[in-house]
PDB file of N, CA and C in Angstrom:
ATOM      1  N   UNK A   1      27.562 -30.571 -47.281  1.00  0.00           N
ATOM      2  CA  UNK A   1      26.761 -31.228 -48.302  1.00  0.00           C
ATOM      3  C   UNK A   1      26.041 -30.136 -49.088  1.00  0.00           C
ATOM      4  N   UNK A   2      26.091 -30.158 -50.561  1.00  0.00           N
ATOM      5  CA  UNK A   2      25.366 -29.072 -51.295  1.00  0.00           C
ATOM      6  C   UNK A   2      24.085 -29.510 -51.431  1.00  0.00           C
ATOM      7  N   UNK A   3      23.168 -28.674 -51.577  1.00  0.00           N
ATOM      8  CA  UNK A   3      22.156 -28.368 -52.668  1.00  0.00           C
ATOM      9  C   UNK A   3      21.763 -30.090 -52.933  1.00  0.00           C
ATOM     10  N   UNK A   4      22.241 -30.323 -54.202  1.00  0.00           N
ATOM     11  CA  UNK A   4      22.539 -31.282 -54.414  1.00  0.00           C
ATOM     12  C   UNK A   4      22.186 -32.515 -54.264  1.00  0.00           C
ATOM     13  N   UNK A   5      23.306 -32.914 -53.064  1.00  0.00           N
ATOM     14  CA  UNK A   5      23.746 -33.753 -52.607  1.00  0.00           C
ATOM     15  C   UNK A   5      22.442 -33.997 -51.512  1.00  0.00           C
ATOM     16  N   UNK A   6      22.020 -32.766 -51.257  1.00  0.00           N
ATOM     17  CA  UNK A   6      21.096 -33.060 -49.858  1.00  0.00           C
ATOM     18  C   UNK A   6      19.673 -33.615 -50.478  1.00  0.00           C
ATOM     19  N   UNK A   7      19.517 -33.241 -51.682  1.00  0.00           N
ATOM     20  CA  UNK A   7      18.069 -33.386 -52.760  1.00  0.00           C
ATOM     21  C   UNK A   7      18.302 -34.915 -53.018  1.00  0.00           C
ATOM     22  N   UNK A   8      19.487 -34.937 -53.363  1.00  0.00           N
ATOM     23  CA  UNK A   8      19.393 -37.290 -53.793  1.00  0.00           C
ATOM     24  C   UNK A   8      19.326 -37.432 -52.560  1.00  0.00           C
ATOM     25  N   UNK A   9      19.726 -37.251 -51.138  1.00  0.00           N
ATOM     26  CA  UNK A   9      19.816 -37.634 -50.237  1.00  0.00           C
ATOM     27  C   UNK A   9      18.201 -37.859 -49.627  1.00  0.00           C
ATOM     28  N   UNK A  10      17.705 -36.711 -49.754  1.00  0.00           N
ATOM     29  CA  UNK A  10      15.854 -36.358 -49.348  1.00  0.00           C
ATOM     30  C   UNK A  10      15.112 -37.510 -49.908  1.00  0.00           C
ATOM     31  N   UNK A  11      15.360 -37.427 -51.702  1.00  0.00           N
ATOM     32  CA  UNK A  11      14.522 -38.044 -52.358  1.00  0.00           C
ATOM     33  C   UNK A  11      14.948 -39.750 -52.063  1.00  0.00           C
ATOM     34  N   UNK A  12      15.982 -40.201 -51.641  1.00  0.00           N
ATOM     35  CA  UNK A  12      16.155 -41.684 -51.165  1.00  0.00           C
ATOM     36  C   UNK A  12      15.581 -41.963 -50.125  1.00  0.00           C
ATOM     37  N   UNK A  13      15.541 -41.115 -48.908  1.00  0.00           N
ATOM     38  CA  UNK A  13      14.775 -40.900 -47.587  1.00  0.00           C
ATOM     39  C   UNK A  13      13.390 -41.543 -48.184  1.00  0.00           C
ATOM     40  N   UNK A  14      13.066 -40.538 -49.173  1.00  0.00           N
ATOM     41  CA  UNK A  14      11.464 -40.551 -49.484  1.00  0.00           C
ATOM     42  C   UNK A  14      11.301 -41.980 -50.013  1.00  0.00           C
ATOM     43  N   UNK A  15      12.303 -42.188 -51.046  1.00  0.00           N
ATOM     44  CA  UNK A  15      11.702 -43.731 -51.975  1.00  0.00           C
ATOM     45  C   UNK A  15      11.268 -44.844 -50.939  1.00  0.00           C
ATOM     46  N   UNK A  16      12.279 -44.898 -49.630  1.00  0.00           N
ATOM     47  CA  UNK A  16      12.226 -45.997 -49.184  1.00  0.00           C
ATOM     48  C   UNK A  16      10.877 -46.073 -48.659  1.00  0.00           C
ATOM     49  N   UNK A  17      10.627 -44.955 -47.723  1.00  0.00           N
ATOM     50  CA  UNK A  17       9.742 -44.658 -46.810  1.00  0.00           C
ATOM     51  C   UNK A  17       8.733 -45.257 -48.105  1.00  0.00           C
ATOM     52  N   UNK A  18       8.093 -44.589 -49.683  1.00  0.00           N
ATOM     53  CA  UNK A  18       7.335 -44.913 -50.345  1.00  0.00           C
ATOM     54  C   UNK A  18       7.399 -46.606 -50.425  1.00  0.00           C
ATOM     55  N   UNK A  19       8.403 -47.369 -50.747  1.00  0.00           N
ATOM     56  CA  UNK A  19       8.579 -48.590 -51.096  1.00  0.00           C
ATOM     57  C   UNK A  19       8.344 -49.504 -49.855  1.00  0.00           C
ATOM     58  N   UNK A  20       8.698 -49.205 -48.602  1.00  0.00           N
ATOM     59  CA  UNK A  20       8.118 -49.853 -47.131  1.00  0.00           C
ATOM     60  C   UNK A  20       6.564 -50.297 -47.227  1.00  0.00           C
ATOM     61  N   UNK A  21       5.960 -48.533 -47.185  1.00  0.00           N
ATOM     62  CA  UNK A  21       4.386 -48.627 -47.183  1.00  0.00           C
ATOM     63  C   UNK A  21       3.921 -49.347 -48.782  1.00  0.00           C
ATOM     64  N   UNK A  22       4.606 -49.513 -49.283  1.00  0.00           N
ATOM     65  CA  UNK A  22       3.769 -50.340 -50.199  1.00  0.00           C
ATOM     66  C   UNK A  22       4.071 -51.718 -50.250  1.00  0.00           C
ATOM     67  N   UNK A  23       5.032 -52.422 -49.731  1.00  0.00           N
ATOM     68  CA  UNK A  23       5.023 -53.584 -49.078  1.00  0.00           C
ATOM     69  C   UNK A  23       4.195 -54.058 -47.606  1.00  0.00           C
ATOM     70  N   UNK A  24       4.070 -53.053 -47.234  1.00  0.00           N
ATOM     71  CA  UNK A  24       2.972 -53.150 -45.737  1.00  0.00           C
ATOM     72  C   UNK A  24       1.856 -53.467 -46.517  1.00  0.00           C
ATOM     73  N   UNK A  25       1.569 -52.135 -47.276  1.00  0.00           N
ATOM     74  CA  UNK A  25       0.624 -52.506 -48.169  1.00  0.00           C
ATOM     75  C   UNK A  25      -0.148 -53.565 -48.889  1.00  0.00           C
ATOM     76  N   UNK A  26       0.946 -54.379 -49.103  1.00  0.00           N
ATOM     77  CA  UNK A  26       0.181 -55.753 -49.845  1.00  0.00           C
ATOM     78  C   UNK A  26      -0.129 -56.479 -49.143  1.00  0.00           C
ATOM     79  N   UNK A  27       0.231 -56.679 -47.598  1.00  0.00           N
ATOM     80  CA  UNK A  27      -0.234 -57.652 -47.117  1.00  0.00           C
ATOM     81  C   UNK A  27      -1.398 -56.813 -45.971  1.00  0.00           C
ATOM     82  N   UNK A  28      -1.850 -55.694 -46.291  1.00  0.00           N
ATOM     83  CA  UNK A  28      -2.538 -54.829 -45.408  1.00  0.00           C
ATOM     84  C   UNK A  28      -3.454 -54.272 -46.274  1.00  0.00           C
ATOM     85  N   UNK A  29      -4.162 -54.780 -47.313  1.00  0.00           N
ATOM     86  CA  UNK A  29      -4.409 -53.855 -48.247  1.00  0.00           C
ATOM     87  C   UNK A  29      -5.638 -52.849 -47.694  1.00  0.00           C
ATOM     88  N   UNK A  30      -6.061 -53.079 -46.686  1.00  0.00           N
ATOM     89  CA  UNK A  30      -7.420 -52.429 -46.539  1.00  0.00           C
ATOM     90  C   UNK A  30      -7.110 -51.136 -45.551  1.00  0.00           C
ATOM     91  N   UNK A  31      -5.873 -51.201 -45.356  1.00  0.00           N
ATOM     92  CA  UNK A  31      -5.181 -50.245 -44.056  1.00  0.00           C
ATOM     93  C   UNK A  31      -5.595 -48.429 -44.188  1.00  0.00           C
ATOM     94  N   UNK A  32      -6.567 -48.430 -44.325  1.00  0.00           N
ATOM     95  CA  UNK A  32      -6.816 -46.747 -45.199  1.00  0.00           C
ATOM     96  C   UNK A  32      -6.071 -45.455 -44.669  1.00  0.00           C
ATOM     97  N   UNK A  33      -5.206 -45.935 -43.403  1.00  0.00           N
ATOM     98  CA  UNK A  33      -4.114 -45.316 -42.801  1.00  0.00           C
ATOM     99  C   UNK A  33      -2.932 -45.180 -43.382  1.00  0.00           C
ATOM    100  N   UNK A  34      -2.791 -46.259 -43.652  1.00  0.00           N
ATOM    101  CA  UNK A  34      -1.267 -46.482 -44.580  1.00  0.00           C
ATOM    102  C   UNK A  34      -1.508 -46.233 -45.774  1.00  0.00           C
ATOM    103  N   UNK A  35      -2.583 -46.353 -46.494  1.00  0.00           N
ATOM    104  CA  UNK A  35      -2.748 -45.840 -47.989  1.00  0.00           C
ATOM    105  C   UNK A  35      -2.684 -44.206 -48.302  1.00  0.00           C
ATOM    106  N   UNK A  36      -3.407 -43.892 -46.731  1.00  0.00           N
ATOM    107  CA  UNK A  36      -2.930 -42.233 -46.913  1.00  0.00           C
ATOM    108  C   UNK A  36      -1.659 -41.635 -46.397  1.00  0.00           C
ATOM    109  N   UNK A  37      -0.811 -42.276 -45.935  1.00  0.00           N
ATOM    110  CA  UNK A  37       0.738 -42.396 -45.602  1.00  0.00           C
ATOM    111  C   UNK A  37       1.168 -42.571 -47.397  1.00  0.00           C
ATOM    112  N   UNK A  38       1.042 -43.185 -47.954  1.00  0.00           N
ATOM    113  CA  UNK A  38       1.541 -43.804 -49.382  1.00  0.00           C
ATOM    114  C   UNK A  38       1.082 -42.749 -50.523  1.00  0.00           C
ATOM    115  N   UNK A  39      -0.276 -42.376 -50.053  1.00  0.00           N
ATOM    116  CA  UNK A  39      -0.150 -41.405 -50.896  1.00  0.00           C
ATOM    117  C   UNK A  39       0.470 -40.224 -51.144  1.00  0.00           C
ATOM    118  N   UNK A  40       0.184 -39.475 -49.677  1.00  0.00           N
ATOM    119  CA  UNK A  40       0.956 -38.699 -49.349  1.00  0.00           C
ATOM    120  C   UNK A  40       2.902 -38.413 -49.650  1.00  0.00           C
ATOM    121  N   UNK A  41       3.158 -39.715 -49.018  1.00  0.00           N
ATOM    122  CA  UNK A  41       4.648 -39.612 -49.293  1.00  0.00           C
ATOM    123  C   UNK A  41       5.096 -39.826 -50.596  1.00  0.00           C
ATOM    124  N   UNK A  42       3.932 -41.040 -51.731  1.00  0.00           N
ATOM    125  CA  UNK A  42       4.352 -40.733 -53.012  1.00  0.00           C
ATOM    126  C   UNK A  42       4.089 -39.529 -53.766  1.00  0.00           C
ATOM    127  N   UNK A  43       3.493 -38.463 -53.512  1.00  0.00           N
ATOM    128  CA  UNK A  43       3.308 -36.933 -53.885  1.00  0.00           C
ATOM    129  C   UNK A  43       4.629 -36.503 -53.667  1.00  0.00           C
ATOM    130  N   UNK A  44       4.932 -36.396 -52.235  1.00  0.00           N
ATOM    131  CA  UNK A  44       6.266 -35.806 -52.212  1.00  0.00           C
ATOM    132  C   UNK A  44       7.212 -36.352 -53.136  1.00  0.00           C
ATOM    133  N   UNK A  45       7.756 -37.530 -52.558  1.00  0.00           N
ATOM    134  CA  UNK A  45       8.865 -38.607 -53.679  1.00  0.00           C
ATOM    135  C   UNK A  45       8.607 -37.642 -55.355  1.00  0.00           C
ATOM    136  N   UNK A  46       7.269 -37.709 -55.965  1.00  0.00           N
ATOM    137  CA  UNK A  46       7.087 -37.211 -57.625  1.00  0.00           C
ATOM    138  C   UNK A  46       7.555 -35.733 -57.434  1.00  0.00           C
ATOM    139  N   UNK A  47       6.986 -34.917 -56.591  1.00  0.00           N
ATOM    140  CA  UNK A  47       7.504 -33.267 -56.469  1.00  0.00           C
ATOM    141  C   UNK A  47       9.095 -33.238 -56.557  1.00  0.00           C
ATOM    142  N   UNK A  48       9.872 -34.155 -55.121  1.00  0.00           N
ATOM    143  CA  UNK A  48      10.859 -34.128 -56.016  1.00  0.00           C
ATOM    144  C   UNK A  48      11.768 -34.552 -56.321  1.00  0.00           C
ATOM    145  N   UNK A  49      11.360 -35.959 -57.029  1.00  0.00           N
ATOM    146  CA  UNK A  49      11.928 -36.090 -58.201  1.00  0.00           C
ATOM    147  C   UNK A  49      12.010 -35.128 -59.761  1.00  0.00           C
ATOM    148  N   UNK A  50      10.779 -34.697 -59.643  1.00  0.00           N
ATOM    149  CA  UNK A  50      10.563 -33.456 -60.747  1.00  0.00           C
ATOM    150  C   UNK A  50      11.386 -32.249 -60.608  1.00  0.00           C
ATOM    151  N   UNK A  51      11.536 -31.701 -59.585  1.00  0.00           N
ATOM    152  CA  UNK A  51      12.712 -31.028 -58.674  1.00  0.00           C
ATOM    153  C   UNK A  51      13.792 -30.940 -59.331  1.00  0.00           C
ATOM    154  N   UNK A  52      14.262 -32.487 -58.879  1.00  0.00           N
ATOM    155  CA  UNK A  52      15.666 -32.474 -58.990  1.00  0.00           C
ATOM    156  C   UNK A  52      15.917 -32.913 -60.632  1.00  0.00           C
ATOM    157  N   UNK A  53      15.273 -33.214 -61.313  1.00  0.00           N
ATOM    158  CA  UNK A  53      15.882 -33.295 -63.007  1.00  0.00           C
ATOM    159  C   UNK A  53      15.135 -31.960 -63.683  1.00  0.00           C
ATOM    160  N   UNK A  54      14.694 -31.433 -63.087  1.00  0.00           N
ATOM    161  CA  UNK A  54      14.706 -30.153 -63.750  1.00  0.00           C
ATOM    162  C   UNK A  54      15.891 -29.145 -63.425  1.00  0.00           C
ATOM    163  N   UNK A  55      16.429 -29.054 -62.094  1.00  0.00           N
ATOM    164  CA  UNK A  55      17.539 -28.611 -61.629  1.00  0.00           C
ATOM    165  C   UNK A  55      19.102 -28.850 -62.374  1.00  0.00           C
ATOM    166  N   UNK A  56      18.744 -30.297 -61.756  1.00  0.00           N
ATOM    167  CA  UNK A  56      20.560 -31.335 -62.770  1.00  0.00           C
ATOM    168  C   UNK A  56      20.143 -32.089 -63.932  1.00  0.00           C
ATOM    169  N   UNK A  57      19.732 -33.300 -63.513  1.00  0.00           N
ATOM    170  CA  UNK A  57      19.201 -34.365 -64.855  1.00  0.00           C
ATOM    171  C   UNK A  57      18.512 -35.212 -64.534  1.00  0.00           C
ATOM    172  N   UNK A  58      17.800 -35.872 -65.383  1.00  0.00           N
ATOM    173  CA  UNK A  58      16.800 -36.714 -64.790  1.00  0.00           C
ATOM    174  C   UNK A  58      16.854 -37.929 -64.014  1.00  0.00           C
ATOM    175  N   UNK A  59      16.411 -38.693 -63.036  1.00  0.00           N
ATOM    176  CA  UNK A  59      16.885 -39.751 -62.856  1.00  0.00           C
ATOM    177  C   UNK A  59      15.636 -40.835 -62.655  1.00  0.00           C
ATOM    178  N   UNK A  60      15.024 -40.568 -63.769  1.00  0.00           N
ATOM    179  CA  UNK A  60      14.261 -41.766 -64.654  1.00  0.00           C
ATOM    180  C   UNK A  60      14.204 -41.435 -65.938  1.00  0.00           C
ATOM    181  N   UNK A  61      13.381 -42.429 -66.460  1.00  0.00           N
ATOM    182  CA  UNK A  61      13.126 -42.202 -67.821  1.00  0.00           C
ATOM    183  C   UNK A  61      12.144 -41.310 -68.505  1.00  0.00           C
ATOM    184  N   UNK A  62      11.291 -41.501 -67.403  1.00  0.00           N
ATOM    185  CA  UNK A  62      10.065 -40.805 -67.339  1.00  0.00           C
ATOM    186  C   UNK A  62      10.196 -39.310 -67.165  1.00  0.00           C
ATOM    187  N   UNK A  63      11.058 -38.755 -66.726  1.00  0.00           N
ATOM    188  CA  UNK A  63      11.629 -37.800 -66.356  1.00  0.00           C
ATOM    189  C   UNK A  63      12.608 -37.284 -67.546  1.00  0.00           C
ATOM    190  N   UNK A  64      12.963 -37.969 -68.312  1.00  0.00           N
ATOM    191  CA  UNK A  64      13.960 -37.278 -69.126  1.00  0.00           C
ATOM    192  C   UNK A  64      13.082 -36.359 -70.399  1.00  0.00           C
ATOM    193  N   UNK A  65      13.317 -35.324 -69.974  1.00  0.00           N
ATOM    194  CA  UNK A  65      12.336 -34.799 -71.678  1.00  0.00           C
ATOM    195  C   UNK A  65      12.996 -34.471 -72.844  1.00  0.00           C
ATOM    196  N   UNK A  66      12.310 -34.522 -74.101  1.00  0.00           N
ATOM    197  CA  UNK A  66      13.227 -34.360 -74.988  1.00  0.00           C
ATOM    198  C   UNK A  66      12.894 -32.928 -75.777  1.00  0.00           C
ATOM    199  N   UNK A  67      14.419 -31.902 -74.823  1.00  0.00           N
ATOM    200  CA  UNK A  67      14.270 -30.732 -74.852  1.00  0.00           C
ATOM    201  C   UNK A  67      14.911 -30.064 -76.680  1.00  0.00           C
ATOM    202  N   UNK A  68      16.129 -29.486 -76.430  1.00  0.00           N
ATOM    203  CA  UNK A  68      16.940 -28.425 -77.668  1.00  0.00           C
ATOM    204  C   UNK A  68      18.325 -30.140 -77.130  1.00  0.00           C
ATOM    205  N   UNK A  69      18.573 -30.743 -76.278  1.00  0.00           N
ATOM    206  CA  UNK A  69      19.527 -31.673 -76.162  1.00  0.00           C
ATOM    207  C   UNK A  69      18.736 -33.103 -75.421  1.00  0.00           C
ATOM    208  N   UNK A  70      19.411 -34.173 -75.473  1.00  0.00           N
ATOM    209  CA  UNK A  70      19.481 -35.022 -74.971  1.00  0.00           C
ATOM    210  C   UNK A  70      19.782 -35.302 -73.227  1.00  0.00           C
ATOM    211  N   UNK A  71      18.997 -35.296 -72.201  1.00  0.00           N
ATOM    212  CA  UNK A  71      19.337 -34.745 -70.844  1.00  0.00           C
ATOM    213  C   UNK A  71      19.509 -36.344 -69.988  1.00  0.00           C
ATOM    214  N   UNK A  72      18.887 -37.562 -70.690  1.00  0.00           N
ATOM    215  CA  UNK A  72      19.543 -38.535 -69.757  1.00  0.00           C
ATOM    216  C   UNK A  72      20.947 -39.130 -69.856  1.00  0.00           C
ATOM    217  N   UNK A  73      21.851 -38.421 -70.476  1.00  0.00           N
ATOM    218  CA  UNK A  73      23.399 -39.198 -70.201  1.00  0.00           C
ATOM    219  C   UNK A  73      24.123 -38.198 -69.745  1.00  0.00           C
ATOM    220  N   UNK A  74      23.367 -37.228 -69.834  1.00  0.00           N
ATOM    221  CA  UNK A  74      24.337 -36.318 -68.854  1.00  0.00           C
ATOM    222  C   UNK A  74      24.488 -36.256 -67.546  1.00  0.00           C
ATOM    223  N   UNK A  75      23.803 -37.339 -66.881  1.00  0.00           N
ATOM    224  CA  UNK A  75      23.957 -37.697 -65.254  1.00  0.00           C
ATOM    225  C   UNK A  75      24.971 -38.226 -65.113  1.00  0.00           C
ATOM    226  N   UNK A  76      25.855 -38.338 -64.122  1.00  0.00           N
ATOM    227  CA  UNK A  76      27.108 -39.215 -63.693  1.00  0.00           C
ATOM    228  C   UNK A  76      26.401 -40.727 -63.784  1.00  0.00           C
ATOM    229  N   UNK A  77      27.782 -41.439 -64.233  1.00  0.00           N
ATOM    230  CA  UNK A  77      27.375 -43.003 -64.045  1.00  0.00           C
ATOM    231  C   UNK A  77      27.615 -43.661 -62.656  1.00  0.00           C
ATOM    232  N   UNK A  78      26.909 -44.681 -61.826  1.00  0.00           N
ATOM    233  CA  UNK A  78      27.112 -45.253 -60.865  1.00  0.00           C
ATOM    234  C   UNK A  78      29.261 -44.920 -60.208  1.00  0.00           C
ATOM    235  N   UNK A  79      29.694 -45.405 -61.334  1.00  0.00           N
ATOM    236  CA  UNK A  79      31.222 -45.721 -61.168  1.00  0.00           C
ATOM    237  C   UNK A  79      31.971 -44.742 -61.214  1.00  0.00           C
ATOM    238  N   UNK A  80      31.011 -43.682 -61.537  1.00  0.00           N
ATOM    239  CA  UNK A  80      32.086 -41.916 -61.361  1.00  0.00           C
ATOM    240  C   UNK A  80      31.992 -41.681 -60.290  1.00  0.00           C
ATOM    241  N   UNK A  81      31.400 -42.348 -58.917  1.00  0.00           N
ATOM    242  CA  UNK A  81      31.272 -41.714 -57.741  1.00  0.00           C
ATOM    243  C   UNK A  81      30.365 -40.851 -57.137  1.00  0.00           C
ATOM    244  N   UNK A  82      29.679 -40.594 -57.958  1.00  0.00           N
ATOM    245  CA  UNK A  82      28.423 -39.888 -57.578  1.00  0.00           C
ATOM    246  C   UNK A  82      27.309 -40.386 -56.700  1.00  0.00           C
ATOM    247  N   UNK A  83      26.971 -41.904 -57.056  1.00  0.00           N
ATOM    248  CA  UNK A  83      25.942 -42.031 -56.262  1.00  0.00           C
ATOM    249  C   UNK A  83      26.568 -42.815 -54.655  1.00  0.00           C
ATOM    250  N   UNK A  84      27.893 -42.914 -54.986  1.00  0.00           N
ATOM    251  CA  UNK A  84      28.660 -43.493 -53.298  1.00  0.00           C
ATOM    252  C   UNK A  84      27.809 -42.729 -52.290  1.00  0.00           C
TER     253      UNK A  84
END
């Protein structure tokens, strides 16, 4: 596995882990344990995501900047196999 491959791999690790604790979250809202779990892991998740579209390309919107080119269609589409 490259580079790469291991960085979408990390940063999916991370989303979920982020997207769990913030469903715990809503029905826990006062949990000041889990909010610092959430914060924490959403720091990481933004580091890198920032990471990795500065590296290859962006993979939000928010993320795409508008450099000397156009950098969000230059990601593979779902159906090229990339994100299998």
């Amino acid at each position: 596995m490259g580079n790469k491959e291991q960085l979408l791999r990390d940063i999916g690790i991370v989303c979920f882990t982020v997207t769990e604790l913030c469903l715990y979250l809503d029905t826990h809202p006062t949990d000041k344990n889990a909010m610092e779990y959430f914060n924490h892991y959403n720091r990481i998740k933004q580091q890198m995501v920032r990471e990795f579209s500065q590296k290859y390309y962006p993979l939000s919107l928010d993320q795409a900047e508008c450099g000397k080119e156009w950098q969000w269609a230059l990601a593979p589409m779902p159906w090229e196999g990339e994100c299998a």
